[in-house]
C-alpha atoms as a PDB file:
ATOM      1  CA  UNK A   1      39.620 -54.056   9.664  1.00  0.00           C
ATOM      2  CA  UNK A   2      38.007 -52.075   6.754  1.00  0.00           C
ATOM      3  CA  UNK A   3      34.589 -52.792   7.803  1.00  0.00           C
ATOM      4  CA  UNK A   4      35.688 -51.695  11.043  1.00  0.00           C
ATOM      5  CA  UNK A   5      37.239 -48.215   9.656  1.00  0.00           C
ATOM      6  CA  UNK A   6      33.673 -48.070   7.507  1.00  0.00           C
ATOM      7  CA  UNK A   7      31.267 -48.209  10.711  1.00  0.00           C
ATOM      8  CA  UNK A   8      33.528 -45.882  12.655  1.00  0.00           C
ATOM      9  CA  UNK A   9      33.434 -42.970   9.799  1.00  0.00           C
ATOM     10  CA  UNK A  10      29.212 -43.528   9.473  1.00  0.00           C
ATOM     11  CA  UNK A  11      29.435 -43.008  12.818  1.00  0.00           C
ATOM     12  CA  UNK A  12      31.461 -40.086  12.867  1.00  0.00           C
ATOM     13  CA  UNK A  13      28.990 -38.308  10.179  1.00  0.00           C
ATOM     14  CA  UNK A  14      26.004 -39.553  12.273  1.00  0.00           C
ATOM     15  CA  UNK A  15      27.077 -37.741  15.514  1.00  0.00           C
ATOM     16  CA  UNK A  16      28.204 -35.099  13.346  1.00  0.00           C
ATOM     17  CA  UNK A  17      26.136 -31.964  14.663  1.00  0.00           C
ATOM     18  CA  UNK A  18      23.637 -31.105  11.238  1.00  0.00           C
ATOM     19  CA  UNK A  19      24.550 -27.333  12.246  1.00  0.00           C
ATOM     20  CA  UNK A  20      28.348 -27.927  11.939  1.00  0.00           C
ATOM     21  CA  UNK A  21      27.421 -29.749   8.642  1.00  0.00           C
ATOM     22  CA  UNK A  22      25.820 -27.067   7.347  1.00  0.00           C
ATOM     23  CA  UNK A  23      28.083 -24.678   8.227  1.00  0.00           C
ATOM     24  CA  UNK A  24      30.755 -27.084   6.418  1.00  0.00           C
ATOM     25  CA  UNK A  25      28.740 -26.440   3.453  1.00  0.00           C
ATOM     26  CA  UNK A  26      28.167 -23.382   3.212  1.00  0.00           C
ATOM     27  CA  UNK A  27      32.143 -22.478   3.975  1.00  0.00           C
ATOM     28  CA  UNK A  28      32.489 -25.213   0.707  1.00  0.00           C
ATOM     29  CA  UNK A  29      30.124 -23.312  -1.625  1.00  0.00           C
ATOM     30  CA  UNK A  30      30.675 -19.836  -1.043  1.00  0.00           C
ATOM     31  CA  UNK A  31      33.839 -17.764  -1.671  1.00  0.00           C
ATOM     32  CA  UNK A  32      37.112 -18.248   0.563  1.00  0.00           C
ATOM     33  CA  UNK A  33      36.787 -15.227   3.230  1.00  0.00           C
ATOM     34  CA  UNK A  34      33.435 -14.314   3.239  1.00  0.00           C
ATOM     35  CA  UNK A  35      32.090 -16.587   5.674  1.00  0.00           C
ATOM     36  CA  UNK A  36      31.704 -15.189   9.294  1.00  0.00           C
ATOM     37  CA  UNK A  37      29.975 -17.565  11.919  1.00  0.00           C
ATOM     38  CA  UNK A  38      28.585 -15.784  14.812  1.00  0.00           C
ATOM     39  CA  UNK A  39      28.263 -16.956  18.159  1.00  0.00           C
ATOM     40  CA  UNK A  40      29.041 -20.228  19.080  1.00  0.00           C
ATOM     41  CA  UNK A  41      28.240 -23.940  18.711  1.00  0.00           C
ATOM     42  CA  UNK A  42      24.713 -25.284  17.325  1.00  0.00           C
ATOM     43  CA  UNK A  43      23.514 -21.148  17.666  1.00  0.00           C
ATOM     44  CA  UNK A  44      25.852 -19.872  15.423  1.00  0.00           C
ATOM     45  CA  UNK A  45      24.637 -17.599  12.706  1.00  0.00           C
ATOM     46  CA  UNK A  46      26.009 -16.784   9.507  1.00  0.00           C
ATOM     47  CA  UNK A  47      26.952 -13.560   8.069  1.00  0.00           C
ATOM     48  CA  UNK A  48      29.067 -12.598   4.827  1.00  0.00           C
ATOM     49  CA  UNK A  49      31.522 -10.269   4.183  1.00  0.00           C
ATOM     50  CA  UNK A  50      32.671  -8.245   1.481  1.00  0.00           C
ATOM     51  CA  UNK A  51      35.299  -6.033   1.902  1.00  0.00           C
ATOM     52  CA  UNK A  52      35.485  -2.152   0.081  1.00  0.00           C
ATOM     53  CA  UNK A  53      37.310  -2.015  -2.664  1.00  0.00           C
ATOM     54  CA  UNK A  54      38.044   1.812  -2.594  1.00  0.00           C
ATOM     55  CA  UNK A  55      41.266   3.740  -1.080  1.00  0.00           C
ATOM     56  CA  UNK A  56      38.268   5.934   1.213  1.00  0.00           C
ATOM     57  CA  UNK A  57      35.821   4.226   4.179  1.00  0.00           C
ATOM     58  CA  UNK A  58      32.059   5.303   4.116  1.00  0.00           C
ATOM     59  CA  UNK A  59      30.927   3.142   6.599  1.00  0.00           C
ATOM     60  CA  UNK A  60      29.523  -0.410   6.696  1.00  0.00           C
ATOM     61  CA  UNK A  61      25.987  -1.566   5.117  1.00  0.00           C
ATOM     62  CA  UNK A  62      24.441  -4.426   6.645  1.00  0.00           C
ATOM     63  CA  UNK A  63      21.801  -6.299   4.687  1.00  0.00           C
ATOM     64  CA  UNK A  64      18.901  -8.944   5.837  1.00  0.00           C
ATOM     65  CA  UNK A  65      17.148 -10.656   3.364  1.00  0.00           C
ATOM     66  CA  UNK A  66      13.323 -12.142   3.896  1.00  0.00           C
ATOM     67  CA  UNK A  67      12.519 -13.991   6.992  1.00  0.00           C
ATOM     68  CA  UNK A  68      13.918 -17.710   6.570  1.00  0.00           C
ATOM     69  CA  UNK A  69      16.056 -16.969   2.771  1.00  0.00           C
ATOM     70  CA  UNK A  70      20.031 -17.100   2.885  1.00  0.00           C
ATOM     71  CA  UNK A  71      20.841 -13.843   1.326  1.00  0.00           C
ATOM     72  CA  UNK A  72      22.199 -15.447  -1.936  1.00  0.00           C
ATOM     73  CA  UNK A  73      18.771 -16.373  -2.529  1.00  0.00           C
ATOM     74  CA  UNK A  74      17.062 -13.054  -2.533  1.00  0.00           C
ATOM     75  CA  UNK A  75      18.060 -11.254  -6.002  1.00  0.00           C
ATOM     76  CA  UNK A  76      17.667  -7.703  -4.713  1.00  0.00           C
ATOM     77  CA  UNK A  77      19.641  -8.070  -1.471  1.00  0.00           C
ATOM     78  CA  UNK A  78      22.108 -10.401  -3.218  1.00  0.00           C
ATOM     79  CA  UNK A  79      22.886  -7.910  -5.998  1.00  0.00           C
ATOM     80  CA  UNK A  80      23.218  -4.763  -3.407  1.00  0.00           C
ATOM     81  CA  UNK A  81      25.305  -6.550  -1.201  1.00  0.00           C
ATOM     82  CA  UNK A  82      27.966  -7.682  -3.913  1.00  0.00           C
ATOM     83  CA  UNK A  83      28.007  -4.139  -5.542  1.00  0.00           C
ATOM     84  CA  UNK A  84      28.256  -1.640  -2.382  1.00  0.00           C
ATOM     85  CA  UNK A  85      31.536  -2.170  -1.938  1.00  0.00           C
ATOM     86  CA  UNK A  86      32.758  -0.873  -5.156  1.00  0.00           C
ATOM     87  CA  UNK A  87      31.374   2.850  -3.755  1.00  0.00           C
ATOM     88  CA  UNK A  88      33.340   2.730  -1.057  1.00  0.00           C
ATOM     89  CA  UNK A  89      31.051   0.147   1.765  1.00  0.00           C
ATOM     90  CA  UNK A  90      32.409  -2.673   3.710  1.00  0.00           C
ATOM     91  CA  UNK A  91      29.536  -4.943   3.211  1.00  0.00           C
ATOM     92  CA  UNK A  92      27.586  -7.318   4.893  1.00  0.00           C
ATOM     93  CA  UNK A  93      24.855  -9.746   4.920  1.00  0.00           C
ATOM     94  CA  UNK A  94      22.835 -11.561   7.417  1.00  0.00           C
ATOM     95  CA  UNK A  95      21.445 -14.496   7.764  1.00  0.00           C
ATOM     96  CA  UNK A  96      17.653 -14.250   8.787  1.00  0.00           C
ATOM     97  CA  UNK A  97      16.122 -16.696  11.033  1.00  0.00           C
ATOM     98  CA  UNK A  98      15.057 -19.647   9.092  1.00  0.00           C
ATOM     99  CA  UNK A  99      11.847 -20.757  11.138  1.00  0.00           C
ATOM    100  CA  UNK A 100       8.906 -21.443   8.747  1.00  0.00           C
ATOM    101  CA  UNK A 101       5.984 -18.783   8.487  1.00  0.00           C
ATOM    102  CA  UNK A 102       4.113 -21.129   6.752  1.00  0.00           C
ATOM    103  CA  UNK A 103       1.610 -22.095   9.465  1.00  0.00           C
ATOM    104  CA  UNK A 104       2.513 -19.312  11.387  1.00  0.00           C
ATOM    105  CA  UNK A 105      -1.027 -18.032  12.683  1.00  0.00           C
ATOM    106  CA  UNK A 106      -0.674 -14.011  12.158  1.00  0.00           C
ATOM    107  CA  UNK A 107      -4.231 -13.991  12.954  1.00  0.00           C
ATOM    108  CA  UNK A 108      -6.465 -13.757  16.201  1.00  0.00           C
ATOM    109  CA  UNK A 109      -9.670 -15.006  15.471  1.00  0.00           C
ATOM    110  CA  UNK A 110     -10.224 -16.832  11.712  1.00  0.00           C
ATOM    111  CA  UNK A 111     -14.082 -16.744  12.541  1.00  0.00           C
ATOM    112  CA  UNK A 112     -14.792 -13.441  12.425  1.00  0.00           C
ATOM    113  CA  UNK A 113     -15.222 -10.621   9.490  1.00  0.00           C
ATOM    114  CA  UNK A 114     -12.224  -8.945  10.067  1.00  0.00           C
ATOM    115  CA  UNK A 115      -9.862 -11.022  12.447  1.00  0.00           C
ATOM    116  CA  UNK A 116      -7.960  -9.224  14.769  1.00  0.00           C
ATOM    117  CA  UNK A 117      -4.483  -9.601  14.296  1.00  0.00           C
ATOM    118  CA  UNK A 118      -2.327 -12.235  16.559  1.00  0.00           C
ATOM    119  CA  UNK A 119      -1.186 -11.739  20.477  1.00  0.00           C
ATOM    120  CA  UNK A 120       1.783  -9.717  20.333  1.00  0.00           C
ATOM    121  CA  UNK A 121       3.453 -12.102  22.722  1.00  0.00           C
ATOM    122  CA  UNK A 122       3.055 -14.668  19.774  1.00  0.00           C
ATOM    123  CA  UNK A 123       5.135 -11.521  17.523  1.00  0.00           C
ATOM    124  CA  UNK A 124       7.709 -11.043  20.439  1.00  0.00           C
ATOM    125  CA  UNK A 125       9.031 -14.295  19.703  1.00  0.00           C
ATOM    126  CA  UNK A 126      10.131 -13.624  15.798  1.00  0.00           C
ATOM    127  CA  UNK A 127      11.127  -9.897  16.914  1.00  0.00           C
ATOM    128  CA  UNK A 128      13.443 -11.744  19.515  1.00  0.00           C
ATOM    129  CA  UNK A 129      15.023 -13.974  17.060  1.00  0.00           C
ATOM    130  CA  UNK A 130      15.686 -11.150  15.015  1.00  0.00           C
ATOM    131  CA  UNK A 131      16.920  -9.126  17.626  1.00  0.00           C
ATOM    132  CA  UNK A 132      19.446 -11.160  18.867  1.00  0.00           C
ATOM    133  CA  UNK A 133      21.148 -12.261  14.921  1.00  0.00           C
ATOM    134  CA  UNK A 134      21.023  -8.362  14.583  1.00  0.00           C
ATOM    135  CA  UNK A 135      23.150  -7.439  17.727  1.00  0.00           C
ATOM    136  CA  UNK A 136      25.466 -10.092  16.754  1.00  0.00           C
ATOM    137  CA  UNK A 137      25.837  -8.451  13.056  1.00  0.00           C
ATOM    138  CA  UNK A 138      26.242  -5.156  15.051  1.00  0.00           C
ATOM    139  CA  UNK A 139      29.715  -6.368  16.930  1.00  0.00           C
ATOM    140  CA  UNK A 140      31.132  -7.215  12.941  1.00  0.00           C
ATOM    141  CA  UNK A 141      29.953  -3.741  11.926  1.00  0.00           C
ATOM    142  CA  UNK A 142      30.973  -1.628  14.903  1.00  0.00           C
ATOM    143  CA  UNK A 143      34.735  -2.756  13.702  1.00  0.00           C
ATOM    144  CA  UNK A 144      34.817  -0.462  10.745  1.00  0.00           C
ATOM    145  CA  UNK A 145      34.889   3.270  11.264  1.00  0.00           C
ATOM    146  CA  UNK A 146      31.964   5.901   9.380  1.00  0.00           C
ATOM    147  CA  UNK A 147      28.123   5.179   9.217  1.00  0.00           C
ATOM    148  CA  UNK A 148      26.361   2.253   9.367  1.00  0.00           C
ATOM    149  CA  UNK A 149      23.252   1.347   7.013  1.00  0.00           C
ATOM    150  CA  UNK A 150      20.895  -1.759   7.185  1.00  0.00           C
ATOM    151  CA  UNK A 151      19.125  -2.633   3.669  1.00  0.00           C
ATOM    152  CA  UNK A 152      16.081  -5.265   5.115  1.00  0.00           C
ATOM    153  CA  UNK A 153      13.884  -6.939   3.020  1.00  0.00           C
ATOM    154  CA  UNK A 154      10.340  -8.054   3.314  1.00  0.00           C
ATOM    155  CA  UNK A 155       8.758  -9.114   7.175  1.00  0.00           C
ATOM    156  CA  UNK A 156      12.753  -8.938   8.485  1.00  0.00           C
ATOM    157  CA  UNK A 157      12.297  -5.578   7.525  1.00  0.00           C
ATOM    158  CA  UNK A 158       9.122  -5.079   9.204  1.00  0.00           C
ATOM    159  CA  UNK A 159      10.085  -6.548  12.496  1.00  0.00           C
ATOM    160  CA  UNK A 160      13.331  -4.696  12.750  1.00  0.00           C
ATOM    161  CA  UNK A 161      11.201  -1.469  12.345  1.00  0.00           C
ATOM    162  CA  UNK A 162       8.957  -3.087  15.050  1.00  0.00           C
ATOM    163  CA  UNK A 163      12.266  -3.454  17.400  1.00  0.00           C
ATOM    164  CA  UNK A 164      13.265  -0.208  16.209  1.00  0.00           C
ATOM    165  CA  UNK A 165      10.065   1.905  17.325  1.00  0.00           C
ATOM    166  CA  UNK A 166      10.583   0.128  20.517  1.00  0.00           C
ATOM    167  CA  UNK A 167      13.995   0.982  21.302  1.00  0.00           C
ATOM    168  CA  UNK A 168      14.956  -3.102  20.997  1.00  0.00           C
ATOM    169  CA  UNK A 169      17.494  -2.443  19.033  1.00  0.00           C
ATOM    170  CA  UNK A 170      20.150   0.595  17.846  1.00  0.00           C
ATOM    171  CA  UNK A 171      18.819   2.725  15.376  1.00  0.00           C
ATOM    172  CA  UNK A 172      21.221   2.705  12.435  1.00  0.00           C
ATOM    173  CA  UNK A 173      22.547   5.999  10.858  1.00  0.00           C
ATOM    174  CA  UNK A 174      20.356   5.087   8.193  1.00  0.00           C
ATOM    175  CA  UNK A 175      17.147   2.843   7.123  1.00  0.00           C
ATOM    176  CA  UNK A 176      16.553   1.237   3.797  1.00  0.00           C
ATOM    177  CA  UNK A 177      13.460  -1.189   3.133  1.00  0.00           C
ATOM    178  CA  UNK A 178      12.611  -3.106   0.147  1.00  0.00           C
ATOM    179  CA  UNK A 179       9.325  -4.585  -0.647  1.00  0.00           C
ATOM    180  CA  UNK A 180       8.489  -4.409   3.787  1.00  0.00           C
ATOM    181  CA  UNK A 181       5.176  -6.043   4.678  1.00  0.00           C
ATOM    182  CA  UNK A 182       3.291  -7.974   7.385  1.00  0.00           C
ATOM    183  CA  UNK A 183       0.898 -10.545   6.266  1.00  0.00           C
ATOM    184  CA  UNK A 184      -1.884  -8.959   8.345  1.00  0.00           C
ATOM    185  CA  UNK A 185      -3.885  -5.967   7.585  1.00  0.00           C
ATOM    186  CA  UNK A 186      -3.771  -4.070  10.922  1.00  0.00           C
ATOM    187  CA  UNK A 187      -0.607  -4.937  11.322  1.00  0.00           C
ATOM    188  CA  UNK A 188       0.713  -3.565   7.930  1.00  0.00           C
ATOM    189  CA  UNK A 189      -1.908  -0.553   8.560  1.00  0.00           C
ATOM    190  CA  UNK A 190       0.789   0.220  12.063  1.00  0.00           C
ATOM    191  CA  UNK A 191       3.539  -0.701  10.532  1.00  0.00           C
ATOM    192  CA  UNK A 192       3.659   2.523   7.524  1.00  0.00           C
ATOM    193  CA  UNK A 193       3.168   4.871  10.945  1.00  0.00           C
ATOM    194  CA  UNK A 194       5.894   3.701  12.541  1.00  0.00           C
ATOM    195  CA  UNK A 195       7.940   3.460   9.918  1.00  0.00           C
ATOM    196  CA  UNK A 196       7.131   7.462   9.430  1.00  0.00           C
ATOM    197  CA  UNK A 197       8.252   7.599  12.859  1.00  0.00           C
ATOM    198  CA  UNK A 198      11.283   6.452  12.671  1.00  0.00           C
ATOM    199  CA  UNK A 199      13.674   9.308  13.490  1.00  0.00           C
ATOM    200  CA  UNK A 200      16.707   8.568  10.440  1.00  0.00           C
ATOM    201  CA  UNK A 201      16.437   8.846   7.214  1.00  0.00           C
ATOM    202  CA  UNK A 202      14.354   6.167   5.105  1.00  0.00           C
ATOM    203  CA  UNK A 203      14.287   4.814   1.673  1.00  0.00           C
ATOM    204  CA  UNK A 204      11.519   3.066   0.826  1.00  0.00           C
ATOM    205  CA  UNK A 205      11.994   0.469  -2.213  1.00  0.00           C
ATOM    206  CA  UNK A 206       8.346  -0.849  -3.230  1.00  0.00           C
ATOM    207  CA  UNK A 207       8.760  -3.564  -6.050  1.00  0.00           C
ATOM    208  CA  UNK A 208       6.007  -2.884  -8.492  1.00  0.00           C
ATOM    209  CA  UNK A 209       6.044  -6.748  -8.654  1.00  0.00           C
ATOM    210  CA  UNK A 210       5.821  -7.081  -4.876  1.00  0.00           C
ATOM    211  CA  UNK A 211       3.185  -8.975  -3.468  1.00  0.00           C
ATOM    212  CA  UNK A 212      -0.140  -7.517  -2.661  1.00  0.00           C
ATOM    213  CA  UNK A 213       0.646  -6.468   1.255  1.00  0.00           C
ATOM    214  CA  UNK A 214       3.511  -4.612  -0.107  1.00  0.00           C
ATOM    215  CA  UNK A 215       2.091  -2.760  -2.901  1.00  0.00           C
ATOM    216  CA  UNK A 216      -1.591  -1.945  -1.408  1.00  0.00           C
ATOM    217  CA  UNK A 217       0.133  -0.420   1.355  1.00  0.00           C
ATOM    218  CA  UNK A 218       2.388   1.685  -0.248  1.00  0.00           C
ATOM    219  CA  UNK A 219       0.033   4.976  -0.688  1.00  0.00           C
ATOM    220  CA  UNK A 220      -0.181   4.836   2.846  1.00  0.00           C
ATOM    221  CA  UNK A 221       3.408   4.447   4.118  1.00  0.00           C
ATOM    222  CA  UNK A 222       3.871   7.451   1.778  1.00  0.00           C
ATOM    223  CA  UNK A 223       0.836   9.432   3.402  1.00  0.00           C
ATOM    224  CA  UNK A 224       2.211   8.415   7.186  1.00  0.00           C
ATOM    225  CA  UNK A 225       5.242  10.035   6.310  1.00  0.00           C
ATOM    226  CA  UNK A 226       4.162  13.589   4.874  1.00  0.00           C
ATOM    227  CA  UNK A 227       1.551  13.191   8.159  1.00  0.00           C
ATOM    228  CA  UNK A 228       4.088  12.878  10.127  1.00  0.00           C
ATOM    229  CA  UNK A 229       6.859  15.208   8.373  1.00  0.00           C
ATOM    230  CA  UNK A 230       9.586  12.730   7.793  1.00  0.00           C
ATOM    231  CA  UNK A 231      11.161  14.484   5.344  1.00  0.00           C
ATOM    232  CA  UNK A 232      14.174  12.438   5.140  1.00  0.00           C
ATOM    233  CA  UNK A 233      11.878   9.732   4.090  1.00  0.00           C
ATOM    234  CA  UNK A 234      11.880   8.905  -0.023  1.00  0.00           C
ATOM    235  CA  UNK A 235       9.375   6.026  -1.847  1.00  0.00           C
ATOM    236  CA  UNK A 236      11.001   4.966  -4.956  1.00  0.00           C
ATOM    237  CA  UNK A 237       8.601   2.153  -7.017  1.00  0.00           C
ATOM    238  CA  UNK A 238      11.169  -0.216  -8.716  1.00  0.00           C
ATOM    239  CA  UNK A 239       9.707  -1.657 -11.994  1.00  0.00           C
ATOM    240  CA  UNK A 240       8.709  -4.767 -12.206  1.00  0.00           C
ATOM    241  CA  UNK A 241      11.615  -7.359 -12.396  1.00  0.00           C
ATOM    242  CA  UNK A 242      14.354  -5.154 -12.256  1.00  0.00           C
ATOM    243  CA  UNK A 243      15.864  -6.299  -9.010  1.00  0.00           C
ATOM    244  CA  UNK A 244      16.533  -9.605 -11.098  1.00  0.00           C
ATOM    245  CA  UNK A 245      17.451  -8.371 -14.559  1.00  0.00           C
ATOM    246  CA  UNK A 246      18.776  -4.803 -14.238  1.00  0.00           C
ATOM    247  CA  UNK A 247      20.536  -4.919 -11.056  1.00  0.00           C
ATOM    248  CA  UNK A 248      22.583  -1.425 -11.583  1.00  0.00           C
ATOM    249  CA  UNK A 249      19.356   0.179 -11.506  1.00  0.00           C
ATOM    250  CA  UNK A 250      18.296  -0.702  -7.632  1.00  0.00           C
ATOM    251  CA  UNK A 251      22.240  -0.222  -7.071  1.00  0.00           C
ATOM    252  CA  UNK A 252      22.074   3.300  -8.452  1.00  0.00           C
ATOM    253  CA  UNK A 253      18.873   3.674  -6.286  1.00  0.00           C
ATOM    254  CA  UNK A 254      20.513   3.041  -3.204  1.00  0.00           C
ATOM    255  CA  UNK A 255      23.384   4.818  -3.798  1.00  0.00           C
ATOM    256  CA  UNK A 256      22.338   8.165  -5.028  1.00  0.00           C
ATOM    257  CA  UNK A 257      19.579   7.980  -2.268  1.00  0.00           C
ATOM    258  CA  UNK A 258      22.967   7.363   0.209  1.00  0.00           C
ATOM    259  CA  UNK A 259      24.658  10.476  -1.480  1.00  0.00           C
ATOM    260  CA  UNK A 260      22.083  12.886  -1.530  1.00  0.00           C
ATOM    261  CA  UNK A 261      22.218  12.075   2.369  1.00  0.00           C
ATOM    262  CA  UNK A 262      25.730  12.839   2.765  1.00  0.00           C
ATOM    263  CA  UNK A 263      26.531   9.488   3.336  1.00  0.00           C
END
């Protein structure tokens, strides 16, 4: 009879659905209440929620850590979504799509001088896979009344300002980026236009520890903007490893940029 009982529960864990079991995990190591699961069955995507802790609403701030990182892992994004909601935020923040860039190809041609950058059929895919985790974080945040902000970090930032400039995807009341890149040079060359283009205000957080697409770029996101009079748009360079060890300074960052907005 035991050994009976012992096959049927190895069983039961082996038909056990690995996104159920890692939803079971993640519900075990994170605090009670601040799990969300959105959508349904093996497509369900996670989001977190932290509720504001002041008597006044501002709105809702929705943050997206790097392609493929859970936002605890991600220092900056981690430390501005716990802290928002002590200024008056309900806060969230989304799980990214975890496919691996690894081998992703985001060139054309590897046999050439300068490679052309990859089909943008190939890019449609990751923008899609974005899109979709994004509209599903939008039906949380359309619950609480004032503005709503998304903090991205990275290429999720990058290919939500892709969706964005193609009218994929709402534009939020307001845009904040932190260390935004693509891995490709004429892609990151388009990507500080349309980011200038983008018709709500920006903040622009450029790690001076960011990688090398991030920081070489940053003159020119800076230039695209005064080209193309954004003057809601603001570049502040955050020294290097403060994200990680002086956290109230990227808080204070974001929320005096937020302020002098009227937000």
């Amino acid at each position: 009879m035991k050994q009976t009982l012992l096959h049927l529960c190895l069983l039961t864990v082996l038909l056990t659905p690995a996104a159920a079991q890692a939803n079971n995990d993640l519900d075990y190591y994170l605090p009670p209440g601040e799990v969300v699961w959105l959508g349904e069955g093996d497509t369900q995507v996670l989001l977190l929620e932290q509720e504001n802790k002041q008597a006044f609403d501002r709105g809702s701030i929705l943050h997206i850590p790097e392609w493929g990182y859970h936002p605890y892992q991600s220092a900056a994004i981690r430390s501005l979504y716990q802290s928002m909601p002590d200024y008056g935020w309900q806060s969230y923040a989304l799980q990214p799509p975890t496919q691996p860039l690894d081998n992703f190809r985001w060139q054309g041609d590897e046999d050439v001088r300068y490679p052309e950058p990859l089909a943008d059929e190939e890019l449609a895919e990751l923008r899609e896979q974005l899109r979709e985790r994004v509209e599903l974080a939008y039906s949380q945040t359309s619950l609480i009344a004032g503005s709503v902000i998304i903090v991205a970090e990275g290429i999720s930032a990058a290919l939500l300002t892709d969706l964005f400039s193609r009218n994929e995807l709402p534009l939020p009341d307001a845009f904040v980026v932190y260390g935004i890149y693509f891995p490709q040079w004429q892609l990151n060359q388009q990507l500080a236009t349309k980011l200038a283009q983008l018709p709500v205000p920006v903040l622009d957080l450029s790690p001076h520890d960011g990688n090398d697409w991030v920081t070489q770029a940053a003159s020119r996101r800076q230039q695209q903007a005064q080209r193309h009079q954004q003057v809601s748009y603001r570049q502040r360079i955050i020294p290097a490893g403060t994200h990680a060890h002086q956290p109230r300074y990227l808080q204070h960052q974001l929320y005096g940029w937020l302020r002098s907005n009227d937000f």
